[in-house]
PDB file of N, CA and C in Angstrom:
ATOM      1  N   UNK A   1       0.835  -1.205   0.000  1.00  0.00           N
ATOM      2  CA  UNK A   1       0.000   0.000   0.000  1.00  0.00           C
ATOM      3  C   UNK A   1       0.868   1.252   0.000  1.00  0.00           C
ATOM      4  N   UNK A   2       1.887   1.532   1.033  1.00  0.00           N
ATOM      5  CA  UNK A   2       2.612   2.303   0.766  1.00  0.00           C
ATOM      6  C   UNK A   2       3.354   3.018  -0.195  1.00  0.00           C
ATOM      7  N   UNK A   3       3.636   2.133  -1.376  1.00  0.00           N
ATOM      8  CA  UNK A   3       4.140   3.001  -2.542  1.00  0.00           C
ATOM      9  C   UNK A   3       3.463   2.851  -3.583  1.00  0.00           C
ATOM     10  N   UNK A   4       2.258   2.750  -3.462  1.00  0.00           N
ATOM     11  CA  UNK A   4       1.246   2.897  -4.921  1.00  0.00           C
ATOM     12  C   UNK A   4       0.851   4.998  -4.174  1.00  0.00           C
ATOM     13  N   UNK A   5       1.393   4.929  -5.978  1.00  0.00           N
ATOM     14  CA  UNK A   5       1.253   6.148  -6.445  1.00  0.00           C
ATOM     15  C   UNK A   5      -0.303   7.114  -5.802  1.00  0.00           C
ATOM     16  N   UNK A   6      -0.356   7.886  -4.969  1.00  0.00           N
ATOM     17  CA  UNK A   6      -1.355   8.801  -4.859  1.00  0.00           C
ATOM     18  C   UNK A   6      -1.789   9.588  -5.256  1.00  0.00           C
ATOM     19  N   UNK A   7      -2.893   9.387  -6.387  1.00  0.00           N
ATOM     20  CA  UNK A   7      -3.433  10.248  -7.895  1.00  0.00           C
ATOM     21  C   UNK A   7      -3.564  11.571  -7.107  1.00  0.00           C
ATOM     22  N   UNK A   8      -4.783  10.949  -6.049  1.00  0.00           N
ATOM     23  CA  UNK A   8      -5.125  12.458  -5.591  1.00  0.00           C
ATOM     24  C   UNK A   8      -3.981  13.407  -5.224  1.00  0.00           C
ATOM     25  N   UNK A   9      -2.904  13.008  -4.207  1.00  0.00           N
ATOM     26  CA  UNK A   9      -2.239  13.773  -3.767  1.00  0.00           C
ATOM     27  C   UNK A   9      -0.915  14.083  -5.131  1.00  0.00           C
ATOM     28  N   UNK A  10      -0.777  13.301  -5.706  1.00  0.00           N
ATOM     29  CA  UNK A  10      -0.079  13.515  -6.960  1.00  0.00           C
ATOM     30  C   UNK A  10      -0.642  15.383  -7.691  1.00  0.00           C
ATOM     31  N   UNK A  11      -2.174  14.897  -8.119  1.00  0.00           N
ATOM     32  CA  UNK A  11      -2.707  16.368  -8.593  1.00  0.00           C
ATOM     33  C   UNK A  11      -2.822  18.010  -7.814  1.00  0.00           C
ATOM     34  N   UNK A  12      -2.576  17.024  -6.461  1.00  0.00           N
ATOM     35  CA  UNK A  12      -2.543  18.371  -5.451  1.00  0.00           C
ATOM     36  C   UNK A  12      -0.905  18.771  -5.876  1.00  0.00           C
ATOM     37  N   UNK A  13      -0.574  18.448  -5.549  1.00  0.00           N
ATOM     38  CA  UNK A  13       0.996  18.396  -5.430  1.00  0.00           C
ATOM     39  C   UNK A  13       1.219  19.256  -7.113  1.00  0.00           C
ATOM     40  N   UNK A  14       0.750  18.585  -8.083  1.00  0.00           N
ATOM     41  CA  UNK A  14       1.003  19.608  -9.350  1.00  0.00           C
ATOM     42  C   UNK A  14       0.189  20.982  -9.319  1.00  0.00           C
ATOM     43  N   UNK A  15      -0.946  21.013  -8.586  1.00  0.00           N
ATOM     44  CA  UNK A  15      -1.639  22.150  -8.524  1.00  0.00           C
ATOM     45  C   UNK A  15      -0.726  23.180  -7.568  1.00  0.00           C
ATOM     46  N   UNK A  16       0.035  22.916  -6.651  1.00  0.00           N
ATOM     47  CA  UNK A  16       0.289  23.544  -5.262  1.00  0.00           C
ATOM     48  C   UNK A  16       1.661  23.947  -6.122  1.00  0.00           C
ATOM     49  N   UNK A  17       2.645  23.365  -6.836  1.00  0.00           N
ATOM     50  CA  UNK A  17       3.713  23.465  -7.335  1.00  0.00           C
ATOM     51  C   UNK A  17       3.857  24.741  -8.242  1.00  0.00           C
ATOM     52  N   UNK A  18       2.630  25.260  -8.264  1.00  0.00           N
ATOM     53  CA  UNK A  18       2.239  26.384  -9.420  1.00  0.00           C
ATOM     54  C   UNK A  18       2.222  27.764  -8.715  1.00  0.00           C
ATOM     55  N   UNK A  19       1.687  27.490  -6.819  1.00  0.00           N
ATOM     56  CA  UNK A  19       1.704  28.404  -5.535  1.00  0.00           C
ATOM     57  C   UNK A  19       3.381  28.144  -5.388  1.00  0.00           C
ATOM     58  N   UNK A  20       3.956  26.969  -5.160  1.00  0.00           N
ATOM     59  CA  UNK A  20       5.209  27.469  -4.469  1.00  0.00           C
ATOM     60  C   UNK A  20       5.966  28.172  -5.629  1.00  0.00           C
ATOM     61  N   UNK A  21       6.149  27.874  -6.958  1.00  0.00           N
ATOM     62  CA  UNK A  21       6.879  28.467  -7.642  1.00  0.00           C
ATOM     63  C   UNK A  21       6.689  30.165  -7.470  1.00  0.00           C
ATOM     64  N   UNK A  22       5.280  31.099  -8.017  1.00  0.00           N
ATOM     65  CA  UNK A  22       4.858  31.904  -7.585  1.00  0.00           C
ATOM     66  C   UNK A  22       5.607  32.507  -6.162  1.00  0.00           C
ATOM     67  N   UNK A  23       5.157  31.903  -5.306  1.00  0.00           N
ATOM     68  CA  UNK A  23       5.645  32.913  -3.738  1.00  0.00           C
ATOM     69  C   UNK A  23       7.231  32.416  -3.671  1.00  0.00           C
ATOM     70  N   UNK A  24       7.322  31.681  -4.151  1.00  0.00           N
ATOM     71  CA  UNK A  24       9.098  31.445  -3.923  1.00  0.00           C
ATOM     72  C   UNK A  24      10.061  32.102  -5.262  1.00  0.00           C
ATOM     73  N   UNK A  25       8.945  32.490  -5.896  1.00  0.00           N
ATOM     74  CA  UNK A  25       9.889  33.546  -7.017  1.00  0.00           C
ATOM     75  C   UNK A  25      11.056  32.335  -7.959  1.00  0.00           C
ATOM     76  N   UNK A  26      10.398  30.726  -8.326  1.00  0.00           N
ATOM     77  CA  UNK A  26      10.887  30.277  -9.159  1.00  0.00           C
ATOM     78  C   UNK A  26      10.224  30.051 -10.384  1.00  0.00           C
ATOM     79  N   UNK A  27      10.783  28.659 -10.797  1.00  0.00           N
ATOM     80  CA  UNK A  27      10.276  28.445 -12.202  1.00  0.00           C
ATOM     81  C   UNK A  27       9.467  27.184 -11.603  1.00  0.00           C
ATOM     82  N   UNK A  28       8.077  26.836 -11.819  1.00  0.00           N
ATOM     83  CA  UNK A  28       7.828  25.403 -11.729  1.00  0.00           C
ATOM     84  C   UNK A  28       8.924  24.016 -11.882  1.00  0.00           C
ATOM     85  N   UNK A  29       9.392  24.283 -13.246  1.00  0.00           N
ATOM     86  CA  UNK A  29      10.402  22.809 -12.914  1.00  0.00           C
ATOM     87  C   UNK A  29      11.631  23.519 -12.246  1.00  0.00           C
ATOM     88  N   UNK A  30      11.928  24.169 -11.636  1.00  0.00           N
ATOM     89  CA  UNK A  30      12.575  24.320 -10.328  1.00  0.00           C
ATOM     90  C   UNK A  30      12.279  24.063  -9.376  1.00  0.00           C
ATOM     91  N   UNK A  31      11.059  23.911  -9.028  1.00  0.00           N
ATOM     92  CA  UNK A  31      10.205  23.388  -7.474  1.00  0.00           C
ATOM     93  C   UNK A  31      10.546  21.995  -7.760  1.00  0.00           C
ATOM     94  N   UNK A  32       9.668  21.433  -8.225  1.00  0.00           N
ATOM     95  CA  UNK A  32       9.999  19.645  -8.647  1.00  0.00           C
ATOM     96  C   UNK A  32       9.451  19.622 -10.045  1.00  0.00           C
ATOM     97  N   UNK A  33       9.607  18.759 -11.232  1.00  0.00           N
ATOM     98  CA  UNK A  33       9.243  18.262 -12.230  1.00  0.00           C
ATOM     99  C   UNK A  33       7.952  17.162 -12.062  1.00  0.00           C
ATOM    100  N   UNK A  34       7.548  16.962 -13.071  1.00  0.00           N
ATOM    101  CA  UNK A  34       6.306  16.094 -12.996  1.00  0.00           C
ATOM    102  C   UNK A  34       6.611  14.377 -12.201  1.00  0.00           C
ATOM    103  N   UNK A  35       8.078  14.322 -12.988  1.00  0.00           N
ATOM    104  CA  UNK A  35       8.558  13.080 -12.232  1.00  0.00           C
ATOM    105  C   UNK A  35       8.331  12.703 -10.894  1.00  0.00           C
ATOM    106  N   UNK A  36       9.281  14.086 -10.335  1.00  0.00           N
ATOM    107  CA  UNK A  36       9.652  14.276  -9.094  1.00  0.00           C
ATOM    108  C   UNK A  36       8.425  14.538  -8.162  1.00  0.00           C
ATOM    109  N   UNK A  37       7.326  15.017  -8.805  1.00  0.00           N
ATOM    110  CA  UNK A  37       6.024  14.856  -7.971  1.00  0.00           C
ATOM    111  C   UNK A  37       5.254  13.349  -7.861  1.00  0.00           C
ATOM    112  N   UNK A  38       5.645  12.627  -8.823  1.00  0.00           N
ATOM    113  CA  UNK A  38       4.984  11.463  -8.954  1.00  0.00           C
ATOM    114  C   UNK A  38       5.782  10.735  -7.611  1.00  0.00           C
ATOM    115  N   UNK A  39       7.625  10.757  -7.723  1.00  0.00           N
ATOM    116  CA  UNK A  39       7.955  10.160  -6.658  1.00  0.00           C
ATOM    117  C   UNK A  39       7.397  10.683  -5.024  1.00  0.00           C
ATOM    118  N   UNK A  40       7.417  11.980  -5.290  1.00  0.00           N
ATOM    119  CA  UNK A  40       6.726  12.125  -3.790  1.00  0.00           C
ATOM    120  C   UNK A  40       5.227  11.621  -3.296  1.00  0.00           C
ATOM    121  N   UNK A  41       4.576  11.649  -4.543  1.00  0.00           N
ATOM    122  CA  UNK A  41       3.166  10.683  -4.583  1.00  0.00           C
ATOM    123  C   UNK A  41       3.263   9.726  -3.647  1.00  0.00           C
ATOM    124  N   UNK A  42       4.341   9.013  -4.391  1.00  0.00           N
ATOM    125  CA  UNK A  42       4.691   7.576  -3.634  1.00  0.00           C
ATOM    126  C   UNK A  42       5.051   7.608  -2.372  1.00  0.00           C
ATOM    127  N   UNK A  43       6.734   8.318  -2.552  1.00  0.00           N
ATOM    128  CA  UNK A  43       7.257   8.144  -0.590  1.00  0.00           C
ATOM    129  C   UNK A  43       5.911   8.810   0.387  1.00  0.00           C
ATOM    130  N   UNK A  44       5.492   9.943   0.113  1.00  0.00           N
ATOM    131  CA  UNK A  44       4.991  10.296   0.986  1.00  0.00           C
ATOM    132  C   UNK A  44       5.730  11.053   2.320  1.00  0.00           C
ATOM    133  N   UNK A  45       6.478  11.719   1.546  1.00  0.00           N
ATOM    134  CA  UNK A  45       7.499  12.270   2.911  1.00  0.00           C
ATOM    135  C   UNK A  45       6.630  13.412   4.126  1.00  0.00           C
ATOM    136  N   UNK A  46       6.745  12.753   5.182  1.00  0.00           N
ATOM    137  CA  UNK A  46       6.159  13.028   6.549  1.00  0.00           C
ATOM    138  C   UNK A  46       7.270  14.249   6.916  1.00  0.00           C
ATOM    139  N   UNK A  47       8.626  13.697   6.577  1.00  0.00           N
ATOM    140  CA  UNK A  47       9.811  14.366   7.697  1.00  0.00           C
ATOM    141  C   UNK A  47      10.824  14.683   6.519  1.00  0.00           C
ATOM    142  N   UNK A  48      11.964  16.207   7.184  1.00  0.00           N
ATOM    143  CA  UNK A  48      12.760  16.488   6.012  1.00  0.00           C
ATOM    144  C   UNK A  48      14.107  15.233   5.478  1.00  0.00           C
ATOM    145  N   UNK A  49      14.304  14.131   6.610  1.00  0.00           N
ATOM    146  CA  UNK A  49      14.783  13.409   6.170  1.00  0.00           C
ATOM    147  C   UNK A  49      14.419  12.163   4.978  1.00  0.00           C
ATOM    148  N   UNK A  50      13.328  11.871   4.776  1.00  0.00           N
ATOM    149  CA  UNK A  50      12.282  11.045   3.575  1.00  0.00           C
ATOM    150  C   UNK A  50      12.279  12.185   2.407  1.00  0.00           C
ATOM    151  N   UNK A  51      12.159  13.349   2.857  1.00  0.00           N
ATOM    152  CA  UNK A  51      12.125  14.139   1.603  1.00  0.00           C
ATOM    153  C   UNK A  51      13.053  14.245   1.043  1.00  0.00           C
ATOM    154  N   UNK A  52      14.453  14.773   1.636  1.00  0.00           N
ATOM    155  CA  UNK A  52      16.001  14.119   1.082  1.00  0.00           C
ATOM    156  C   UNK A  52      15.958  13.030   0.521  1.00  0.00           C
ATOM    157  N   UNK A  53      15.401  12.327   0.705  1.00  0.00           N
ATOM    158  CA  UNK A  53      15.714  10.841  -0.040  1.00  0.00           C
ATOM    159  C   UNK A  53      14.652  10.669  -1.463  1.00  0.00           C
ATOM    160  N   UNK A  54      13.905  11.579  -1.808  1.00  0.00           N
ATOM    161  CA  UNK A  54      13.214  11.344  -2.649  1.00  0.00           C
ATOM    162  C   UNK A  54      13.820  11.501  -4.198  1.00  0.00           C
ATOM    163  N   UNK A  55      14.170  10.715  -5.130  1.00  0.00           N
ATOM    164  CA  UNK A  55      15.015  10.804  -6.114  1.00  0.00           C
ATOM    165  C   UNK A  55      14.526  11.923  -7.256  1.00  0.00           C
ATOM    166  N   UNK A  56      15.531  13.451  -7.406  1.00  0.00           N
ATOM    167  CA  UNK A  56      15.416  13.937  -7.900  1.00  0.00           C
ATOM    168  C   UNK A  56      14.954  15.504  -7.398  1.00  0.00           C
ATOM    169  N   UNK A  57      14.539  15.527  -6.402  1.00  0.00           N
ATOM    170  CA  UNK A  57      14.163  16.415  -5.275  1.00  0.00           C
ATOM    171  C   UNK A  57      15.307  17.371  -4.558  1.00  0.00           C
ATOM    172  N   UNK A  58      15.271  18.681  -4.718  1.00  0.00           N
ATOM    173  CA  UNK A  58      16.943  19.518  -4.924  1.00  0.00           C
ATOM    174  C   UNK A  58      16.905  19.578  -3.509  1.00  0.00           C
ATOM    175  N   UNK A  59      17.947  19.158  -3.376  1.00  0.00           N
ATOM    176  CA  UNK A  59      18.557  19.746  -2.032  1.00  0.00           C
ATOM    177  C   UNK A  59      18.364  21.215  -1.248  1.00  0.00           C
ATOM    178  N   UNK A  60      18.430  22.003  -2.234  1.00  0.00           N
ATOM    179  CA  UNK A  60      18.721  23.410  -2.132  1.00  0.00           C
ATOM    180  C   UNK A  60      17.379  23.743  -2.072  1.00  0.00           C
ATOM    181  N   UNK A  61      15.835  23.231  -2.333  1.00  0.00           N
ATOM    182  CA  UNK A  61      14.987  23.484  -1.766  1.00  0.00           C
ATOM    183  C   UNK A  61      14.083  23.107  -0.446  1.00  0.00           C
ATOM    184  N   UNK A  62      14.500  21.642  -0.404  1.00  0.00           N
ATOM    185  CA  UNK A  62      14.396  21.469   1.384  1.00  0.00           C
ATOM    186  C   UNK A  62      14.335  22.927   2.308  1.00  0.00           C
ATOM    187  N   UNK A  63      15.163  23.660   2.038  1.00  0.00           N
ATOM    188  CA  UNK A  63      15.508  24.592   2.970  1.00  0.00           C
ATOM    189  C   UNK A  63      14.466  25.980   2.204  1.00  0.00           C
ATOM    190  N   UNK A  64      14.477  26.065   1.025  1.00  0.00           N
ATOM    191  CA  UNK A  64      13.646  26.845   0.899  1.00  0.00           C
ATOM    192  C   UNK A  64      11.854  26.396   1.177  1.00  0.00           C
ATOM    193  N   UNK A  65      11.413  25.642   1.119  1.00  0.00           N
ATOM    194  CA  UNK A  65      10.269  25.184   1.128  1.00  0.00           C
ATOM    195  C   UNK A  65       9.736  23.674   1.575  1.00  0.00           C
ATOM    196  N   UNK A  66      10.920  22.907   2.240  1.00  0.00           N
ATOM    197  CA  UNK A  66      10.549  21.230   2.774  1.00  0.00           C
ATOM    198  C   UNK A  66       9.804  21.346   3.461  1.00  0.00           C
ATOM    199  N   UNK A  67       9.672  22.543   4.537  1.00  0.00           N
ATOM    200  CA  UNK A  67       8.401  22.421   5.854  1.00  0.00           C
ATOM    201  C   UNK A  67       7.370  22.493   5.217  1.00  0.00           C
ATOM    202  N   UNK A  68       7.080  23.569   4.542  1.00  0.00           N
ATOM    203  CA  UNK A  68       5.931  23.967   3.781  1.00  0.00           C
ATOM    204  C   UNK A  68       5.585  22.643   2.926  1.00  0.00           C
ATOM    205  N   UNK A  69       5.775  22.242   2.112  1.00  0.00           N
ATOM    206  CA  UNK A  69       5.496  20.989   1.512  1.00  0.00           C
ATOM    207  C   UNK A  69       5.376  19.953   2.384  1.00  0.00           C
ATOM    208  N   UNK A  70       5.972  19.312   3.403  1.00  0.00           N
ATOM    209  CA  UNK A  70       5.845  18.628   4.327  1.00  0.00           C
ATOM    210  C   UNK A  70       4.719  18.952   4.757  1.00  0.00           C
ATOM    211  N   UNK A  71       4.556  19.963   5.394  1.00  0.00           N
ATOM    212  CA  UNK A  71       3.009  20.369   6.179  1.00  0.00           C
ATOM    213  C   UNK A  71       1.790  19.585   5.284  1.00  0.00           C
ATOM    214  N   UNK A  72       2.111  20.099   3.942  1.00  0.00           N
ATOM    215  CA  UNK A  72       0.816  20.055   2.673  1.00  0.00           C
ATOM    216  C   UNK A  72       0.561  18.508   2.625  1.00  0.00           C
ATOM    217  N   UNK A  73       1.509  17.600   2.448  1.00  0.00           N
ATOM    218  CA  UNK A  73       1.474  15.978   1.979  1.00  0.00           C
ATOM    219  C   UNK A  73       0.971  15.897   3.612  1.00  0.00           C
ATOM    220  N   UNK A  74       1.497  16.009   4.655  1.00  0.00           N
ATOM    221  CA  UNK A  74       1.027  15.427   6.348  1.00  0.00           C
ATOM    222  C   UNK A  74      -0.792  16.030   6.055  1.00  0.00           C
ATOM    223  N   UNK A  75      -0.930  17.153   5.953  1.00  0.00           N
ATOM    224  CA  UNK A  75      -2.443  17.241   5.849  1.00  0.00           C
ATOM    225  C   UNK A  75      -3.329  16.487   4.619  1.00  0.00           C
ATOM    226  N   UNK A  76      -2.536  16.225   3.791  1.00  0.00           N
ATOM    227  CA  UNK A  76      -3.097  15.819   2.655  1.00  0.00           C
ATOM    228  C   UNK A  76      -3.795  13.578   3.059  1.00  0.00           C
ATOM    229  N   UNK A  77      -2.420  13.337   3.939  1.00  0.00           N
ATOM    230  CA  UNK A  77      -2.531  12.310   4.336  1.00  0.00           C
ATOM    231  C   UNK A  77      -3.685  12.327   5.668  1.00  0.00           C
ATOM    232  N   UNK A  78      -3.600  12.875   6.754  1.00  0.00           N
ATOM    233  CA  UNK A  78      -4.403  13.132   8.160  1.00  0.00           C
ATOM    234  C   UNK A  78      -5.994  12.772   6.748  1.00  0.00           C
ATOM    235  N   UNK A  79      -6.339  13.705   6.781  1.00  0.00           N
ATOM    236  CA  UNK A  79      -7.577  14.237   5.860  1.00  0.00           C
ATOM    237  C   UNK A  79      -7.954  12.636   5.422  1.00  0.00           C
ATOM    238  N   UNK A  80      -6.999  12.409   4.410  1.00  0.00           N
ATOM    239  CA  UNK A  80      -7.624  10.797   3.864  1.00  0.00           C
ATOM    240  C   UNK A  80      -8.212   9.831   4.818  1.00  0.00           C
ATOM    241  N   UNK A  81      -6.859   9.823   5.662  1.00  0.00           N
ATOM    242  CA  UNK A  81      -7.212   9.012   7.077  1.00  0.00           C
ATOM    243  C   UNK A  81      -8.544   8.374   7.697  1.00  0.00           C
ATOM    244  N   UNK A  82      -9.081  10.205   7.555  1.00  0.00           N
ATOM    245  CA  UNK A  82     -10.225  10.167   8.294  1.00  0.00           C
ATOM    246  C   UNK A  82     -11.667   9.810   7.177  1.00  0.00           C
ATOM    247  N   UNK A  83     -11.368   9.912   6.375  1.00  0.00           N
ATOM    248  CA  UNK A  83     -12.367   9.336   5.083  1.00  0.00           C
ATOM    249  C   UNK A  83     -12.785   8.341   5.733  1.00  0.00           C
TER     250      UNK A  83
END
């Protein structure tokens, strides 16, 4: 169960990628690429250490935006939960 791909949170994740680029003053495929959202689909990173590990995922934004994204996938997950 754990690493099948999460459509829903997959589309959030491309929708939200369009806000962080915007307020973080980048380019969309500077936040993550379509890939790189699909892998986070999967891991599901809770913590900034899972998010480091997600293949393809810049280093150099952890620090600009890992909490913030972290926060988004932890609520995105809580929420399902309770479905």
């Amino acid at each position: 169960k754990s690493f099948e791909p999460d459509q829903e949170l997959l589309n959030l994740l491309l929708e939200e990628r369009t806000k962080i680029a915007a307020f973080n003053k980048m380019s969309e495929t500077d936040v993550y690429d379509d890939k790189v959202a699909g892998y986070l689909s999967k891991m599901k990173p809770r913590n900034k250490e899972t998010l480091a590990k997600v293949y393809g995922f810049k280093k150099e934004n952890i620090e600009i935006f890992g909490d913030y994204l972290i926060r988004f996938i932890t609520k995105h997950l809580d929420n399902q939960d309770k479905k």
